[in-house]
Protein backbone atom coordinates (compact mmCIF):
# COMPACT_ATOMS: atom_id res chain seq x y z
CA UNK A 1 -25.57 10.60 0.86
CA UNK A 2 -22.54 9.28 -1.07
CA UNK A 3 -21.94 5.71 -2.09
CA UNK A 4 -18.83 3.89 -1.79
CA UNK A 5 -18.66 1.37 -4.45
CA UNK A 6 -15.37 -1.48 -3.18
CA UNK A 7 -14.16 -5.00 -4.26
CA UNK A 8 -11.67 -4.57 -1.40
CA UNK A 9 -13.10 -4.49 1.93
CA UNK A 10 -12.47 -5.55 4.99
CA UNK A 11 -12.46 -8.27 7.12
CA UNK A 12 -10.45 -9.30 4.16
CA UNK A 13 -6.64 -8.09 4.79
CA UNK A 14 -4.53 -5.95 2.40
CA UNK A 15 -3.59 -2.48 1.55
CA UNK A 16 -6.62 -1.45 -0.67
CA UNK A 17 -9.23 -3.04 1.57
CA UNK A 18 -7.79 -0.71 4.60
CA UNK A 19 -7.58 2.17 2.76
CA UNK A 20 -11.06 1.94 1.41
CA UNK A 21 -11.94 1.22 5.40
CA UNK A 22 -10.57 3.97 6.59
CA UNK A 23 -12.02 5.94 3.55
CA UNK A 24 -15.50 4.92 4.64
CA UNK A 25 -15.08 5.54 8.33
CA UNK A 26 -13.87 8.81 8.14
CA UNK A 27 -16.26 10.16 5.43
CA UNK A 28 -19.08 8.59 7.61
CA UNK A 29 -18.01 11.54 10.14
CA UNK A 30 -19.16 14.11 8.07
CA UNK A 31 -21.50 12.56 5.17
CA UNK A 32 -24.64 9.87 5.57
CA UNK A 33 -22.54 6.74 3.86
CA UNK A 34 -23.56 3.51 2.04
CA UNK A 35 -21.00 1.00 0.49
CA UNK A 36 -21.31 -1.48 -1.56
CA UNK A 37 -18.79 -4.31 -1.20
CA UNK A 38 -18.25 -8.27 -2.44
CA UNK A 39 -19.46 -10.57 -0.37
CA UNK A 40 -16.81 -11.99 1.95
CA UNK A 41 -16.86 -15.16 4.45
CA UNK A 42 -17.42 -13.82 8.38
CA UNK A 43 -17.85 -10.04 7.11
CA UNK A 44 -21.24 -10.26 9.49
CA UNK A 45 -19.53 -9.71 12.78
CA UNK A 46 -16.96 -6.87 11.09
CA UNK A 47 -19.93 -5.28 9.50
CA UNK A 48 -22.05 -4.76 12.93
CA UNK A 49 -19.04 -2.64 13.78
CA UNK A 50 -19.26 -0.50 11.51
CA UNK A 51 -21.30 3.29 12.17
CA UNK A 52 -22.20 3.08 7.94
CA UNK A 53 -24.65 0.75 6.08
CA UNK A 54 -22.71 -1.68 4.22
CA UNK A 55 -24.69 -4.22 1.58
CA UNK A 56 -22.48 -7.21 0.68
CA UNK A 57 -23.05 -8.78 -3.10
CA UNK A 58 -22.30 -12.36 -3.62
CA UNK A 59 -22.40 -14.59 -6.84
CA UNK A 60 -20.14 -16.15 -9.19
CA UNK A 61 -17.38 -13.65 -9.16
CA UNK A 62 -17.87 -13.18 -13.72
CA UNK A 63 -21.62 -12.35 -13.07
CA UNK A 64 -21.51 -9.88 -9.84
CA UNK A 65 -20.18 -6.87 -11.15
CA UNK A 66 -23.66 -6.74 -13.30
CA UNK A 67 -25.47 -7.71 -10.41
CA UNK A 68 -23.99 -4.96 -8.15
CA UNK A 69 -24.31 -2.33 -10.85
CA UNK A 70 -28.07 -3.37 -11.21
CA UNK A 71 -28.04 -2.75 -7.35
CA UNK A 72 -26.30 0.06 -7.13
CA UNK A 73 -28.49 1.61 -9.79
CA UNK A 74 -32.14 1.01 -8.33
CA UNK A 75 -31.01 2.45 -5.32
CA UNK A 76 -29.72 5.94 -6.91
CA UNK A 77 -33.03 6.14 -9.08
CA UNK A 78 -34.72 5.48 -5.86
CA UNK A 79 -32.99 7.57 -3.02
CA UNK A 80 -30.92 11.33 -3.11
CA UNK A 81 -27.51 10.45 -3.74
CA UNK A 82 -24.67 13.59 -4.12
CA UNK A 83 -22.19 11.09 -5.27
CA UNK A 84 -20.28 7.96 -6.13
CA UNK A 85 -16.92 6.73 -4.84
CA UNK A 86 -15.36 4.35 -6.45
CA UNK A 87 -12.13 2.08 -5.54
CA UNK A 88 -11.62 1.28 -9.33
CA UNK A 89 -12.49 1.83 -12.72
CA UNK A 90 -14.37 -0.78 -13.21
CA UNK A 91 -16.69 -0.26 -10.30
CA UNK A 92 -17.97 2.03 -12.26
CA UNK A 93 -17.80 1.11 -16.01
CA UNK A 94 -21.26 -0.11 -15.70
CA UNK A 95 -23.14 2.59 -13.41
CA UNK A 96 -25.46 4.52 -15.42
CA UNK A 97 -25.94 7.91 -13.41
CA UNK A 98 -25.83 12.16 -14.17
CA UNK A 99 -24.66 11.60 -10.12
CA UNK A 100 -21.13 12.88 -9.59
CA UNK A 101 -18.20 9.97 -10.12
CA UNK A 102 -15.09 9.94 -7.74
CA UNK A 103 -12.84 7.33 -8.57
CA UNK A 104 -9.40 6.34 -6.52
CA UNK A 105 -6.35 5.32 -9.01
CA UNK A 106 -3.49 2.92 -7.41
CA UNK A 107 -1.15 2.02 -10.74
CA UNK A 108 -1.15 -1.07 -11.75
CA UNK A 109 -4.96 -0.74 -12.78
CA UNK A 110 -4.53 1.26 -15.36
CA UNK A 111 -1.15 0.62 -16.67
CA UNK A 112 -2.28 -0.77 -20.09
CA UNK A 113 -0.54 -0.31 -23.53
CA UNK A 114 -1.78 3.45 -25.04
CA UNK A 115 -4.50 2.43 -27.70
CA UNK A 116 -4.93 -1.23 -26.55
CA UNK A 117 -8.87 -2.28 -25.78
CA UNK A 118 -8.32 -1.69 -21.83
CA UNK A 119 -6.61 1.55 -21.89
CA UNK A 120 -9.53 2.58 -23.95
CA UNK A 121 -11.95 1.15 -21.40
CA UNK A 122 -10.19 2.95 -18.66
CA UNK A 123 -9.66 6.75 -20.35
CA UNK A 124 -13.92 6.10 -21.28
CA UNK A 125 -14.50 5.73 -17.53
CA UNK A 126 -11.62 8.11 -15.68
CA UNK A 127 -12.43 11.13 -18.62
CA UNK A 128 -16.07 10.81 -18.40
CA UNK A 129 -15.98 11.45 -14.41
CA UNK A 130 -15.89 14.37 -12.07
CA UNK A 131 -12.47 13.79 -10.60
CA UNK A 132 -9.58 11.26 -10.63
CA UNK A 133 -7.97 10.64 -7.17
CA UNK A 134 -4.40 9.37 -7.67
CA UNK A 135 -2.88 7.84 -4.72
CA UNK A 136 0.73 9.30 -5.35
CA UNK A 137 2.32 11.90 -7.89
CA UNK A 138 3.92 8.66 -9.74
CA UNK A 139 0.36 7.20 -10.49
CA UNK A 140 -0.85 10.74 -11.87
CA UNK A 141 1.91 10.52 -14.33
CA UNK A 142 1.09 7.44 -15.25
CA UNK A 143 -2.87 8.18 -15.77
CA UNK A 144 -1.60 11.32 -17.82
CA UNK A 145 0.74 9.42 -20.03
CA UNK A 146 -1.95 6.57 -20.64
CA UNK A 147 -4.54 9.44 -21.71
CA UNK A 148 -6.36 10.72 -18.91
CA UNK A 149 -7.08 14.04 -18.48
CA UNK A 150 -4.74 16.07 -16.14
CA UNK A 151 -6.99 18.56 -15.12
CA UNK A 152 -9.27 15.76 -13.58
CA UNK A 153 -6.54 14.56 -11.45
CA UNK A 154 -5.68 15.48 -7.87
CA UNK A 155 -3.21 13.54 -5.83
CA UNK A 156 -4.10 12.72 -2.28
CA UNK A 157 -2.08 9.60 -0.74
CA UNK A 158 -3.42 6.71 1.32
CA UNK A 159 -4.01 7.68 4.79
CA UNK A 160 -2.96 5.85 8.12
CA UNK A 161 -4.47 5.01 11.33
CA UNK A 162 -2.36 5.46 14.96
CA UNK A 163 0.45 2.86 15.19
CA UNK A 164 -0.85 0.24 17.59
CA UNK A 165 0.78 0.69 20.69
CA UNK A 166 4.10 -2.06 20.99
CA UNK A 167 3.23 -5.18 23.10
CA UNK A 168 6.38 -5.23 26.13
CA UNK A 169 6.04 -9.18 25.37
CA UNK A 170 6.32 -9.17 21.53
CA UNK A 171 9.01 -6.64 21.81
CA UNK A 172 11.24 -8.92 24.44
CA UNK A 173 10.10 -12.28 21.94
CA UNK A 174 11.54 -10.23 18.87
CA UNK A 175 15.19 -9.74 21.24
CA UNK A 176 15.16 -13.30 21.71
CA UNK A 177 14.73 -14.22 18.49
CA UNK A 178 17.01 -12.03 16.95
CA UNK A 179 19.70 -12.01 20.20
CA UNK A 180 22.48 -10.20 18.98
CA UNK A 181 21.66 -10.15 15.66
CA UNK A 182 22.26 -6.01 14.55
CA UNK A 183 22.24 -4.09 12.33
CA UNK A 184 18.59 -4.96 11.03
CA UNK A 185 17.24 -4.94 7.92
CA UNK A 186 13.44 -5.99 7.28
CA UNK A 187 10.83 -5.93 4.50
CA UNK A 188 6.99 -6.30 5.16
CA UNK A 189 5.26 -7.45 2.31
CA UNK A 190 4.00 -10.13 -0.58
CA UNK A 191 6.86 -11.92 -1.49
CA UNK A 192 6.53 -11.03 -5.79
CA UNK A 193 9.32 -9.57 -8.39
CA UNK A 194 8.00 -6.21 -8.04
CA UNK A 195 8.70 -5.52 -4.09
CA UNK A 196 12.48 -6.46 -4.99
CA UNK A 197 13.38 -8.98 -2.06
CA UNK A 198 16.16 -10.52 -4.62
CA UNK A 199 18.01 -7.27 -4.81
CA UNK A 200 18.36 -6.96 -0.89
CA UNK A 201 19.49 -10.86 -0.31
CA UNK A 202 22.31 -10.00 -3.05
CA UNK A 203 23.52 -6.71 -1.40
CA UNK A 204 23.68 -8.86 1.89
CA UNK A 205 26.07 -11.14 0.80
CA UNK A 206 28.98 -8.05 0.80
CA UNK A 207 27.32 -5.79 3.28
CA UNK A 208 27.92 -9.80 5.39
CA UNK A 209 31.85 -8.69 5.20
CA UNK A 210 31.50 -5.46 6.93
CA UNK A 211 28.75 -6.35 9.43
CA UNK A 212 29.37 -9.65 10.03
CA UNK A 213 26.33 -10.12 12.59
CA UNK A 214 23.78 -8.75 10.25
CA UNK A 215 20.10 -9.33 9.89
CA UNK A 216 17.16 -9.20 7.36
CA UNK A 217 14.04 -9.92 7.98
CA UNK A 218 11.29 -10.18 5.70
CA UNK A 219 7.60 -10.91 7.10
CA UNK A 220 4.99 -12.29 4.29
CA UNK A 221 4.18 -14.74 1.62
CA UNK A 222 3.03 -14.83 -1.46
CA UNK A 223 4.59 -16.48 -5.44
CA UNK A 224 8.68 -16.08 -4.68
CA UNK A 225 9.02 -17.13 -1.63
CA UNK A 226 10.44 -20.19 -2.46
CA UNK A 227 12.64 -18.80 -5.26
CA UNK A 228 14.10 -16.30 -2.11
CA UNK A 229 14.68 -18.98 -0.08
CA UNK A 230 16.77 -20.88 -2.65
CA UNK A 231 18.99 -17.69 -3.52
CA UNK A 232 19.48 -17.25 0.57
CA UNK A 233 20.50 -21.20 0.01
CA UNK A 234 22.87 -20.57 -3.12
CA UNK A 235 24.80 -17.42 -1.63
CA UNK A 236 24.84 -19.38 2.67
CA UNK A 237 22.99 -16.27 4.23
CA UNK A 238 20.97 -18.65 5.66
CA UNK A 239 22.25 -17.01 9.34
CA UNK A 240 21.71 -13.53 8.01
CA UNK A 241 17.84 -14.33 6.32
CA UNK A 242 14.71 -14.89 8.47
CA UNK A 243 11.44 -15.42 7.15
CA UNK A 244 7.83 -15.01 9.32
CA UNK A 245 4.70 -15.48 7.93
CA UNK A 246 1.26 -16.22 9.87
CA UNK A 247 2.43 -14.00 12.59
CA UNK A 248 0.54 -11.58 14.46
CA UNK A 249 -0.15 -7.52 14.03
CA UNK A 250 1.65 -7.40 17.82
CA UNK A 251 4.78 -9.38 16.79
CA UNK A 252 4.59 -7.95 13.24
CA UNK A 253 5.01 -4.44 15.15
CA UNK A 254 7.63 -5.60 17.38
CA UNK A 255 9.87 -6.79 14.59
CA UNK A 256 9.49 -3.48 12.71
CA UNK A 257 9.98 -1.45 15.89
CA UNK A 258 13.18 -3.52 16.54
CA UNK A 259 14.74 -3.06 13.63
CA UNK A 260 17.22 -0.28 11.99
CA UNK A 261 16.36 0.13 8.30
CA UNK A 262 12.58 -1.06 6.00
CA UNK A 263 13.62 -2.04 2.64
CA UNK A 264 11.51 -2.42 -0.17
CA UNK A 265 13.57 -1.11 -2.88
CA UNK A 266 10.43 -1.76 -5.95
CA UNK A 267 11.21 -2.15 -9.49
CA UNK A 268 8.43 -2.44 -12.44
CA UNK A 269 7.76 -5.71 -12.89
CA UNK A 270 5.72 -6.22 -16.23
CA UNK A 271 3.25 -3.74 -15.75
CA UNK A 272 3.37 -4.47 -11.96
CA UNK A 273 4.27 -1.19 -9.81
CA UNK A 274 4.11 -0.09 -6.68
CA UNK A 275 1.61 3.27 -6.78
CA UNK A 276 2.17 4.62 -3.56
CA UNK A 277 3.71 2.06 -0.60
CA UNK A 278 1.76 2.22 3.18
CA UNK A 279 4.12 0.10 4.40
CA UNK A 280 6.66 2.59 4.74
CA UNK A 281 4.52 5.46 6.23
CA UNK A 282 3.82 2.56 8.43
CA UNK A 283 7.65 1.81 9.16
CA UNK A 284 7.93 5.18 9.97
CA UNK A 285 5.42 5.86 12.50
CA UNK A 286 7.60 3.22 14.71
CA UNK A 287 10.76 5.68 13.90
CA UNK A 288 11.95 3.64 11.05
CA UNK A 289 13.69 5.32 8.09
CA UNK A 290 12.89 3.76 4.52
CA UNK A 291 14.82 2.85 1.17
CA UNK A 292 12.32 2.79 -1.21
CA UNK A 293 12.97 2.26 -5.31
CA UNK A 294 12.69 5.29 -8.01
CA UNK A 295 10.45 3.42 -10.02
CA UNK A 296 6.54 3.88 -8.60
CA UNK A 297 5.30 6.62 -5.98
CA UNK A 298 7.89 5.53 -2.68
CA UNK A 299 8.92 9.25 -3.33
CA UNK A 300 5.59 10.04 -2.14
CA UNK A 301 6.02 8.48 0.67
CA UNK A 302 9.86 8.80 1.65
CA UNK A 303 11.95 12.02 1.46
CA UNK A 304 15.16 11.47 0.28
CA UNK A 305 18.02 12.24 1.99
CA UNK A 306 15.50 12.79 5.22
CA UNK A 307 13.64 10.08 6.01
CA UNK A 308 15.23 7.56 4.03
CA UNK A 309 16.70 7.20 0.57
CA UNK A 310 15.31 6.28 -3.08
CA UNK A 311 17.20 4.19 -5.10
CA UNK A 312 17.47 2.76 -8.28
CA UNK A 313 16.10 -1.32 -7.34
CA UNK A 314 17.21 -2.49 -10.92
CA UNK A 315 21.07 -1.77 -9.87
CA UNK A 316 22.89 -3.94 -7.38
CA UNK A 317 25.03 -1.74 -6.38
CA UNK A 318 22.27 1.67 -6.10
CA UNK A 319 20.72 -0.83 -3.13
CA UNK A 320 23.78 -1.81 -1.79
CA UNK A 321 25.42 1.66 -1.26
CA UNK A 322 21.88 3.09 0.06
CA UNK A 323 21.68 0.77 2.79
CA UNK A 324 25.50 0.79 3.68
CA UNK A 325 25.19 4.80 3.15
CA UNK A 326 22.16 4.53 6.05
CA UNK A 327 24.35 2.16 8.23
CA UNK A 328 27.44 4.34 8.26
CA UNK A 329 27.84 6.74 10.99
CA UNK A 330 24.29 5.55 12.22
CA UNK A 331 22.67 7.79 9.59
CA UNK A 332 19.54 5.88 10.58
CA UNK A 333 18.64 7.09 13.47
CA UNK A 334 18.48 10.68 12.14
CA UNK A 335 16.49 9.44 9.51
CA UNK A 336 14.51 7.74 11.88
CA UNK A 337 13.44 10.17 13.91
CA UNK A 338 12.50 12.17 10.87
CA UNK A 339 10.41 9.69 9.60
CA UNK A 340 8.74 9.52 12.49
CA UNK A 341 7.23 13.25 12.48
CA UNK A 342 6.67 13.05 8.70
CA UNK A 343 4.40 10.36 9.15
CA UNK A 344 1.94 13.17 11.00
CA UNK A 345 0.97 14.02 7.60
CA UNK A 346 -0.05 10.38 6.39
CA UNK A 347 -2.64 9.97 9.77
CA UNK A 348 -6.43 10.27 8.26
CA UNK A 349 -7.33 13.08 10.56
CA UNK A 350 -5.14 15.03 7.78
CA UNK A 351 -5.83 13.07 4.97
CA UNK A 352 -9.41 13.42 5.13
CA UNK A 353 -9.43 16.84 4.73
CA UNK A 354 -8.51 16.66 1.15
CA UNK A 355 -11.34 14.48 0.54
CA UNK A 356 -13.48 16.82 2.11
CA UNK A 357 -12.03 19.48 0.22
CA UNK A 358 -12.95 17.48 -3.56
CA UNK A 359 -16.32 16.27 -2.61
């Protein structure tokens, strides 16, 4: 049996909480699976679902990492357990086992200052493990430079399900919301400095000039929305800007489908980065080329100069000439439809295999 110790887990939404999903399903194919998660509201109907035992721990939020450790610990002392998989250092800082220790690395995590009290909390945990699984080649560096040993770390990115199949009705409400609206740009994600949003309104207002009817669209929420909204204001791209939050999986689809180009050109934002980027593998699947920013692991997940570009997201002008360069000619849909098959290597029928491999 191998444990799967989460504070992301579905039914709450996000990036870590599916990947750690779709972790647990598809080790639950081959292995006899437990997981420990936090206790979220509604999680009884999404944990009948599941084909794995799942035990939810609740409790002031400062006091239940002790509490699940002292859970997680009477039940190794008390049952055969091969191993421990972990979505974060700190799910296991306080597990006190000769088991085996797998724990997933994402970026941001463990981007502390070398020699500061956290980095030396997170090289204890990560060097004192069996193996460190870094979700892109970008995050690996970064665990090396903050101290961690190399020879611990393999790289195996986030894995995807099956695109959902496109709903004919969300498809024709996306072409009559965006009517003749083309060529179109659109970002999926939290609306924070790090994903870059500023960067693409800016390179709108001259890529306006040459394609006067153009469109971005940028599905989320989240701290600078407002601030985005008020440079969209300031620069009167208020025609070329739409915004959707609160929408559904079906329409979000659509509007990705519908479009020409996924921008997310990242930058490091403090110690903010983005470690891998699902979103666009998940662009992608829908034939979707990517421009993704040099600074995190997009390169993992976009080849450059074949299924979309990297770019530098701290220069204007790098994001600018990247999406123009995509526009021209219709690079895109070349791009496109090589994104498409490279996304074959993202689905977790694949990506599984390399867990399989480590364990």
């Amino acid at each position: 049996m191998y444990l799967i110790v989460t504070r992301s887990f579905p039914p709450e939404i996000g990036g870590m909480q599916n990947l750690m999903w779709g972790l647990s399903r598809e080790l639950s194919k081959n292995f006899m699976i437990k997981v420990f998660a936090d206790y979220v509201e509604d999680h009884k109907n999404h944990d009948e679902k599941a084909s794995f035992s799942i035990e939810r721990v609740g409790g002031i939020k400062l006091l239940r990492k002790y509490r699940k450790a002292q859970l997680i610990n009477e039940f190794i002392k008390e049952n055969k357990i091969e191993g421990i998989i972990a979505d974060h250092w700190k799910s296991l800082e306080l597990i006190k086992t000769n088991k085996k220790k797998y724990c997933l690395i994402h970026s941001k995590e463990i981007n502390h200052p070398t020699g500061s009290s956290q980095n030396k909390r997170v090289i204890n945990v990560l060097n004192n493990i069996e193996k460190v699984i870094a979700n892109s080649e970008f995050t690996k560096n970064l665990a090396i430079n903050c101290g961690v040993n190399e020879n611990k770390i393999f790289v195996i990115n986030p894995g995807v399900d099956p695109a959902e199949e496109l709903d004919k009705k969300s498809l024709e409400k996306v072409e009559s919301l965006l009517k003749v609206k083309t060529p179109r740009l659109i970002t999926v994600s939290r609306f924070d400095k790090r994903k870059n949003h500023e960067k693409v309104v800016m390179a709108l207002r001259n890529l306006k000039q040459i394609y006067p009817d153009i469109v971005y669209v940028c599905v989320g929420y989240g701290d600078e929305e407002e601030n985005i909204k008020k440079l969209v204001k300031e620069l009167n791209l208020e025609a070329q800007v739409m915004f959707f939050k609160d929408i559904s999986n079906k329409l979000k689809n659509a509007l990705v489908a519908k479009s020409d180009i996924f921008v997310m050109p990242s930058i490091i934002h403090k110690k903010s980065v983005e470690g891998f980027g699902i979103a666009y593998v998940e662009a992608a699947q829908y034939g979707i080329p990517s421009i993704g920013g040099k600074d995190g692991g997009a390169a993992d997940a976009i080849d450059h100069e074949k299924t979309g570009l990297i770019c530098d997201g701290n220069e204007l002008n790098d994001v600018y000439s990247s999406i123009e360069r995509l526009l021209k000619d219709k690079k895109h849909i070349e791009y496109g439809k090589n994104a498409k098959i490279n996304s074959l290597n993202f689905t977790w029928d694949k990506v599984i295999e390399n867990y399989k491999r480590i364990l």
